[in-house]
Protein backbone atom coordinates (compact mmCIF):
# COMPACT_ATOMS: atom_id res chain seq x y z
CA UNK A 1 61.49 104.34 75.32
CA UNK A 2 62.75 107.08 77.73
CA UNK A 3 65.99 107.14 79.13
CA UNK A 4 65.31 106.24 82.10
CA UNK A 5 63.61 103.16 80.93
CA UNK A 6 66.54 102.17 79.18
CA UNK A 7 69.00 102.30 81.65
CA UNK A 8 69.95 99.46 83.11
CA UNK A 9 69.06 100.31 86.68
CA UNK A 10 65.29 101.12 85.31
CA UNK A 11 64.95 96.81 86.18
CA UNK A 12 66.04 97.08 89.59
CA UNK A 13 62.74 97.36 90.80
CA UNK A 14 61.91 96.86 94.71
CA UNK A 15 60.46 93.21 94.41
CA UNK A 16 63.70 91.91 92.38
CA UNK A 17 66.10 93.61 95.19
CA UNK A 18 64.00 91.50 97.79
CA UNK A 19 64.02 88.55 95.90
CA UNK A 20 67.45 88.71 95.48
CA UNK A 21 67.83 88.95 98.70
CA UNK A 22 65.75 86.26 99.39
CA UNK A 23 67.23 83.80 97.17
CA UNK A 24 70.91 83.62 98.91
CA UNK A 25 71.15 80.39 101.02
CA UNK A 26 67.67 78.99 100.88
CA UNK A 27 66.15 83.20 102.32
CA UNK A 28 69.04 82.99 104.92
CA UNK A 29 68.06 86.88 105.02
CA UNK A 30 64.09 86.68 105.24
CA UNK A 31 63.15 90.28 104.21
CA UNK A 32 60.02 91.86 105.85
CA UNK A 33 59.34 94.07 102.83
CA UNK A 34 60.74 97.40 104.09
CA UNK A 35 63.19 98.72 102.08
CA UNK A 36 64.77 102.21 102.28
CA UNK A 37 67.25 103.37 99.40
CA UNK A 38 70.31 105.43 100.95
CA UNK A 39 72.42 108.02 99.07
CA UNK A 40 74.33 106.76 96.82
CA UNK A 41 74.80 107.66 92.88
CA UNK A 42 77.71 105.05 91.83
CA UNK A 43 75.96 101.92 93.16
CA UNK A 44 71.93 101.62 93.78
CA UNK A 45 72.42 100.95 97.84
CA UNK A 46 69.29 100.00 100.33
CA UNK A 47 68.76 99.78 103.71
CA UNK A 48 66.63 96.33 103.92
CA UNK A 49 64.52 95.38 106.58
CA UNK A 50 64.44 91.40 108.18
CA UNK A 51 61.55 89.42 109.71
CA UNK A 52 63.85 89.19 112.29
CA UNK A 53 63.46 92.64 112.97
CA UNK A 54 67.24 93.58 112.02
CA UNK A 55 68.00 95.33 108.86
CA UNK A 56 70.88 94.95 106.50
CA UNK A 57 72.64 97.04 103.84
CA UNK A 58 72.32 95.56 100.23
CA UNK A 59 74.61 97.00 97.46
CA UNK A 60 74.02 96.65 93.98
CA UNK A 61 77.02 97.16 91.80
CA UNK A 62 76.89 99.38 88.78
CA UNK A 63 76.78 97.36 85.88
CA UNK A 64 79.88 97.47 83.76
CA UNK A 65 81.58 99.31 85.96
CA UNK A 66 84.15 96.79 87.30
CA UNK A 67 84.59 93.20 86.49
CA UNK A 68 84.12 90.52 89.23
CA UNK A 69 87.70 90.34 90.10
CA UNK A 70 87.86 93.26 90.85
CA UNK A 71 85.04 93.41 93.28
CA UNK A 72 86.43 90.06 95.06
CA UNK A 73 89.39 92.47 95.38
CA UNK A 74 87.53 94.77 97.32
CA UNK A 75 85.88 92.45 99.53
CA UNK A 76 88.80 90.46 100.30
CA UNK A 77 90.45 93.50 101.04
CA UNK A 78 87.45 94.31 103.38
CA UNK A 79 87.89 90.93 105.05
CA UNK A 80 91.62 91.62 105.69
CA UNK A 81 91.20 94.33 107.29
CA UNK A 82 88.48 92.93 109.42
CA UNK A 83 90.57 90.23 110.42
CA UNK A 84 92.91 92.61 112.34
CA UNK A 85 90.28 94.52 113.76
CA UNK A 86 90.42 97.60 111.93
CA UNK A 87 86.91 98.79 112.00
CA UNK A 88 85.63 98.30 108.59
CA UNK A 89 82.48 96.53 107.68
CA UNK A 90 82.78 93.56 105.47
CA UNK A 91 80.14 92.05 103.43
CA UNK A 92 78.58 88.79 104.40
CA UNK A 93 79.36 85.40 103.11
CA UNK A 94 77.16 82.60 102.52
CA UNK A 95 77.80 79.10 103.68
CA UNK A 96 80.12 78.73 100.66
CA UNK A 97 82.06 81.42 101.29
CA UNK A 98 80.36 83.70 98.77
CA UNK A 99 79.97 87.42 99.36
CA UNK A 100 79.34 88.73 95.26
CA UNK A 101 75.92 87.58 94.56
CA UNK A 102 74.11 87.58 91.53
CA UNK A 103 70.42 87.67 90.24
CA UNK A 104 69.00 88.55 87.03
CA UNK A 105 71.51 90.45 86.09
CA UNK A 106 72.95 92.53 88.59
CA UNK A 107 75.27 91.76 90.96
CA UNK A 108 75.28 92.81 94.78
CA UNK A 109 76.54 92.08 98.57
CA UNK A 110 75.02 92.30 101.69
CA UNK A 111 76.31 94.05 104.73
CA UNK A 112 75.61 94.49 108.36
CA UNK A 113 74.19 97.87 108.98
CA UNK A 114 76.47 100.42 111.25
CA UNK A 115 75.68 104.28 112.04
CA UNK A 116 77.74 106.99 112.53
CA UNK A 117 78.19 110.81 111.50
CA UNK A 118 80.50 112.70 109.78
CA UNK A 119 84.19 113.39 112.24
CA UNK A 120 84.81 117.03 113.25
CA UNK A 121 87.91 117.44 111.29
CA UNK A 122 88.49 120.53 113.27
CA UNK A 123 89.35 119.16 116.17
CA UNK A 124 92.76 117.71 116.77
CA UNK A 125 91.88 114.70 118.63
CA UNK A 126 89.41 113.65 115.64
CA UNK A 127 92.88 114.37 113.51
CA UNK A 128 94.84 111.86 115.42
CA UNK A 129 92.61 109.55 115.47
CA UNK A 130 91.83 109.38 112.15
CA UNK A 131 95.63 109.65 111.69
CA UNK A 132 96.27 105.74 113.38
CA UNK A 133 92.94 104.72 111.45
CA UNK A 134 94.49 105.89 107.82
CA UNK A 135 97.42 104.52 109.05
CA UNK A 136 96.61 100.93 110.19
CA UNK A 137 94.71 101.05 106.70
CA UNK A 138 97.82 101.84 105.04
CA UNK A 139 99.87 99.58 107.21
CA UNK A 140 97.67 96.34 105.49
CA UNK A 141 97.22 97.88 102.23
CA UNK A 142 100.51 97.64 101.96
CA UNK A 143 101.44 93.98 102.38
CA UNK A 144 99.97 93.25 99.05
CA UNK A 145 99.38 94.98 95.48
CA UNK A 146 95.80 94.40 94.01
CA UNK A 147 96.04 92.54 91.13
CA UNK A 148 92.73 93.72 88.97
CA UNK A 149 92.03 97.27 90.30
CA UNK A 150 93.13 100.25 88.53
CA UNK A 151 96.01 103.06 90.33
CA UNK A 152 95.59 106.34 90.59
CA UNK A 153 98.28 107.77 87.79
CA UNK A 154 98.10 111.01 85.67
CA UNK A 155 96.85 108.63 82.75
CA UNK A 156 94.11 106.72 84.58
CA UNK A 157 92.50 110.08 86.32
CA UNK A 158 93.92 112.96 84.06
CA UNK A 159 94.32 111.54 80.45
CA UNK A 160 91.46 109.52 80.50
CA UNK A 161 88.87 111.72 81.87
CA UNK A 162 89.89 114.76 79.50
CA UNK A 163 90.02 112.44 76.73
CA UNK A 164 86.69 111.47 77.54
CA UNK A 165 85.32 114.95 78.02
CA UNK A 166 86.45 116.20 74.93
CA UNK A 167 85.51 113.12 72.65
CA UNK A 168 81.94 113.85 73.82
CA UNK A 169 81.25 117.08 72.97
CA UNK A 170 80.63 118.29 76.64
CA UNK A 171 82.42 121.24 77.36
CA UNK A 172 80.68 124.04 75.24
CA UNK A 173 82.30 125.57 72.30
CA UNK A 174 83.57 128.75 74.27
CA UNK A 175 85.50 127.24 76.91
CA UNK A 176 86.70 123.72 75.09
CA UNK A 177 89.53 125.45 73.76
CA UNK A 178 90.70 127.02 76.97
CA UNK A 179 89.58 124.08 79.70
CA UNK A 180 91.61 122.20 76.84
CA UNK A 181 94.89 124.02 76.83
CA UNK A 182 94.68 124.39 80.91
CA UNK A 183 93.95 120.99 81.47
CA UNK A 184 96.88 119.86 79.36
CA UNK A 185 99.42 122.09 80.65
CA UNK A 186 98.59 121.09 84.09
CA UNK A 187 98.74 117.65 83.04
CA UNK A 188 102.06 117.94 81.84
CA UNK A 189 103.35 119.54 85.35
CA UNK A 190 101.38 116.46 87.16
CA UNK A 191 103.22 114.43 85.26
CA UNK A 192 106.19 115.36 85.66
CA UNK A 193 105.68 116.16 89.55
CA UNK A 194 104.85 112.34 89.70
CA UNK A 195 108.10 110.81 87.87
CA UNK A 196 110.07 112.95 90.28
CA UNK A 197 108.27 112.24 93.71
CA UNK A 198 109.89 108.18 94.13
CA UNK A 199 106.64 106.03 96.12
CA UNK A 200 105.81 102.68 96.06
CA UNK A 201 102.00 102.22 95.52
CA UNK A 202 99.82 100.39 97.85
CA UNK A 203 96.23 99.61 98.12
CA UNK A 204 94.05 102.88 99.41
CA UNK A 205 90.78 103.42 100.14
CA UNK A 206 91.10 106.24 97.33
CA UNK A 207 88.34 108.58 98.15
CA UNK A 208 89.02 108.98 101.97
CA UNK A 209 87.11 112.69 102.04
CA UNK A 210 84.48 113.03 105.79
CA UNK A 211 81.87 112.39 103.53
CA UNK A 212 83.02 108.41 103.44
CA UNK A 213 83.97 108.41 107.10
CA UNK A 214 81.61 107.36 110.04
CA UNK A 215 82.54 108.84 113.13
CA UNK A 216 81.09 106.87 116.67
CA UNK A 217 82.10 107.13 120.33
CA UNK A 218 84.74 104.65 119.82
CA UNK A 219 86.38 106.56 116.55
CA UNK A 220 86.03 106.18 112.58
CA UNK A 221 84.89 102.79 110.43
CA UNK A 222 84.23 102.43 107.01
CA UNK A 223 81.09 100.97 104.88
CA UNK A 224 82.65 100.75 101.51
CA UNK A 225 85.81 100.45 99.91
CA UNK A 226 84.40 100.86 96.74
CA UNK A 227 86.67 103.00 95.32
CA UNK A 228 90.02 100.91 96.76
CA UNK A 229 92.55 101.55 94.20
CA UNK A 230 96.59 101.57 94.16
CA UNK A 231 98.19 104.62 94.51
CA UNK A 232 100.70 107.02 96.85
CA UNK A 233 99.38 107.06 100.34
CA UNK A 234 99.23 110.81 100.06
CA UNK A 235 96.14 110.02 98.67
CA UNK A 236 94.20 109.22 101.38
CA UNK A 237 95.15 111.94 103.52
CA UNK A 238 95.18 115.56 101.66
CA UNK A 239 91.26 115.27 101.22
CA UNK A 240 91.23 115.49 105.16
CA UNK A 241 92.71 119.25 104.89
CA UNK A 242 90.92 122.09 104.41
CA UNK A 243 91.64 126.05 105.10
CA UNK A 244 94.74 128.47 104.69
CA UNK A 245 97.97 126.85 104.35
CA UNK A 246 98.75 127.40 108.33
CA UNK A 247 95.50 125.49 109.13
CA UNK A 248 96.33 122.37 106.66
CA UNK A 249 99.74 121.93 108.07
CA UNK A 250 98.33 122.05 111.86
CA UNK A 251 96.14 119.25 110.65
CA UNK A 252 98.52 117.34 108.88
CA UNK A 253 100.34 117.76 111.44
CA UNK A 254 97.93 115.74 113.73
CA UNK A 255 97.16 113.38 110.68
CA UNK A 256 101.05 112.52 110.52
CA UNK A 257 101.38 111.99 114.24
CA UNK A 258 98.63 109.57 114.40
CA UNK A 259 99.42 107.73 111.35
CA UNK A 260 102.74 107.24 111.92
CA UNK A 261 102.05 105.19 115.02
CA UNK A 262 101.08 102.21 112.55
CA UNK A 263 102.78 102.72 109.36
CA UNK A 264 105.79 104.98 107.91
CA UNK A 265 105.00 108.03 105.70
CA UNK A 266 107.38 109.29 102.88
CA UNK A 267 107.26 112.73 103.50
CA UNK A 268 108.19 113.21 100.06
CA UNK A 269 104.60 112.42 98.84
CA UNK A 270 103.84 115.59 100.09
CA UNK A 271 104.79 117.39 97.21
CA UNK A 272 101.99 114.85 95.42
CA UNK A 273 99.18 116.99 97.32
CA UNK A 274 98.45 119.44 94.97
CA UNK A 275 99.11 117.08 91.45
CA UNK A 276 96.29 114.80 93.12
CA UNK A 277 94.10 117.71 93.83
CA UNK A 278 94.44 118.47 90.06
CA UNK A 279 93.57 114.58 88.83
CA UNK A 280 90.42 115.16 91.18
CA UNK A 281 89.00 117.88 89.70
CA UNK A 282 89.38 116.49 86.14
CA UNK A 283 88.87 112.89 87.05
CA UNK A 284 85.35 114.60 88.86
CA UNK A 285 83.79 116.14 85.68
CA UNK A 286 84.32 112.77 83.40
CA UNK A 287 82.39 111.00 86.39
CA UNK A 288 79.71 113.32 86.17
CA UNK A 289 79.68 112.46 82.11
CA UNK A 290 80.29 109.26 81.89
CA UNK A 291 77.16 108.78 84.00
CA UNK A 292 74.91 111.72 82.70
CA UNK A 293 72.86 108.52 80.50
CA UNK A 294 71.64 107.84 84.36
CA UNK A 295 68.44 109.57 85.17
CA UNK A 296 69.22 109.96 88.64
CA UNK A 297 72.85 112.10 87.95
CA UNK A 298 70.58 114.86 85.80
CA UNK A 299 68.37 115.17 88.88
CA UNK A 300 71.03 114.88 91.81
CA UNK A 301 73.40 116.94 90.06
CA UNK A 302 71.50 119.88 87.88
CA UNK A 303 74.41 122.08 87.73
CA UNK A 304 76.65 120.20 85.58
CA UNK A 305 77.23 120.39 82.01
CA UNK A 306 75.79 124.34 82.20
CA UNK A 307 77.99 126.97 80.56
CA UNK A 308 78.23 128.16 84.06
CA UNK A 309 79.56 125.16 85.34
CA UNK A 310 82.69 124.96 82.55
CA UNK A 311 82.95 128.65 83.54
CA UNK A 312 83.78 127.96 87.23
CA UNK A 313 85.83 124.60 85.87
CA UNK A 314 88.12 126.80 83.92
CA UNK A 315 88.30 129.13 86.90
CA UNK A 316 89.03 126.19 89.10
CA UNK A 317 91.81 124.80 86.59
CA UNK A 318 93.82 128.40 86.59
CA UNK A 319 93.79 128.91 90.42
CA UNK A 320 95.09 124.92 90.31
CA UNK A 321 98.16 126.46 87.89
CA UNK A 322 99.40 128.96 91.16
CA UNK A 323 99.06 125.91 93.43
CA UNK A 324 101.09 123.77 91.67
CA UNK A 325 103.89 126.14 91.98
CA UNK A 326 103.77 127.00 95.67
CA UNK A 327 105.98 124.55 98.08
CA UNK A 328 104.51 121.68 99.42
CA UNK A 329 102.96 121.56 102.88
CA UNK A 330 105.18 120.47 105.81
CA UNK A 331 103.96 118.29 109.24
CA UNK A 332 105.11 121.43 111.09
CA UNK A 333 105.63 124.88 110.97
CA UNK A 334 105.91 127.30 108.00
């Protein structure tokens, strides 16, 4: 048996997803047969055609990955957000109510299908607009912890993912030591950055980079919150900035003024930017390895676990050690 027969997702074959799909509320959702899988590596995710004519978006959660609670966390999350008409897109319930389904094994939701491209995060209207979207995001995510979804700490992205690197054998004998010692000693200054910056957690959408965003005539919405997790607000806006320092505080700049419309930011999490940045990059690599036993992260993803690849990670790690020591980015000037 192959590994990719023995993964899990080798049963999630084209006639179970329409069956599945088929099954909820007595075929509710009568599929055509047209099926079209869309990008996505954590979750399988399709693009499902109707006899109706209309199509819908059926994910299919990763199994093991999180438990149900946690994915009724999401949704409801979704819902809430709905509710007040910030423009995210739900998943569909059935007439009991139900939006995680399950069949043979795997569990999924259904969504309506919305379009959109990635924003122009150059332009400061696009910045202000996504600023009051972050921030009426925010502004619920706040009124309410999550009660089964992991936060984004030093432990749960740093620790863990080096942890897991290392136990596995895959960084290559002549970097371990070094992408060893650098990520601990950056560790230790994220750790310390964190007890000093004082925040109160609240639910994010936790991966907030353009790539996630879709951008229409009438502004930003979301399609999954898959990644929701507790955590400094911060969070969810420093993977909007890119460039020299001038050009990240110009866009923060816009980010803040928008943002701040709907919900209060702590300035102080500023100085969180560059400790988050460093979780990232480390909590990035022990994604890529915790899923390499998936055929389709070899294939989408070629370049990882090469000598050259730890090569440019230990690069990466060093140039992280002179950001963490430069001052945090303001809302204006400097």
């Amino acid at each position: 048996m192959t590994a990719a027969d023995s993964h899990p997702y080798s049963a999630l074959l084209p006639d179970l997803i329409l069956d599945a799909i088929d099954a909820i509320d007595n075929r509710r959702y009568r599929t055509s047969g047209s099926m079209l899988a869309l990008n996505s590596y954590e979750n399988r995710v399709y693009q499902v055609g109707l006899e109706s004519g209309q199509f819908i978006v059926a994910k299919f959660y990763r199994p093991g990955r999180w438990s149900d609670a946690a994915i009724r966390e999401e949704h409801a999350f979704a819902a809430q957000l709905a509710k007040v008409e910030v423009p995210v897109v739900a998943p569909l319930a059935d007439d009991n109510g139900e939006t995680l389904h399950t069949y043979e094994g795997f569990r999924f939701a259904l969504f309506a299908r919305r379009g959109g491209h990635w924003p122009e995060l150059d332009d400061p209207d696009t910045q202000y607009r996504l600023g009051q979207f972050l921030g009426r995001i925010h502004a619920m995510g706040a009124t309410r912890p999550f009660a089964h979804r992991p936060a984004i700490t030093p432990e749960t992205f740093g620790d863990e993912s080096l942890s897991f690197l290392l136990a596995n054998g895959f960084l290559p004998r002549d970097y371990e030591q070094q992408y060893r010692d650098l990520a601990e000693g950056l560790l230790a200054e994220v750790r310390a950055r964190f007890a000093a910056v004082p925040y109160t957690p609240i639910r994010l959408h936790g991966d907030f980079h353009p790539g996630n965003i879709l951008w229409t005539d009438r502004g930003a919405h979301l399609v999954d919150l898959d990644d929701c997790r507790m955590g400094p607000a911060v969070q969810d806006l420093w993977m909007l900035l890119s460039g020299e320092r001038a050009q990240m505080n110009g866009q923060l700049s816009e980010l803040l003024a928008g943002y701040e419309e709907f919900y209060d930011f702590d300035h102080r999490e500023l100085a969180l930017i560059e400790s988050l940045r460093t979780l990232r990059l480390l909590h990035y690599s022990a994604w890529l390895a915790r899923r390499w036993d998936d055929p389709a992260f070899p294939q989408a993803f070629p370049w990882f676990n090469t000598v050259r690849y730890w090569e440019e990670q230990v690069l990466t790690l060093r140039e992280q050690q002179l950001r963490l020591t430069q001052p945090a980015l303001l809302s204006s000037g400097e």
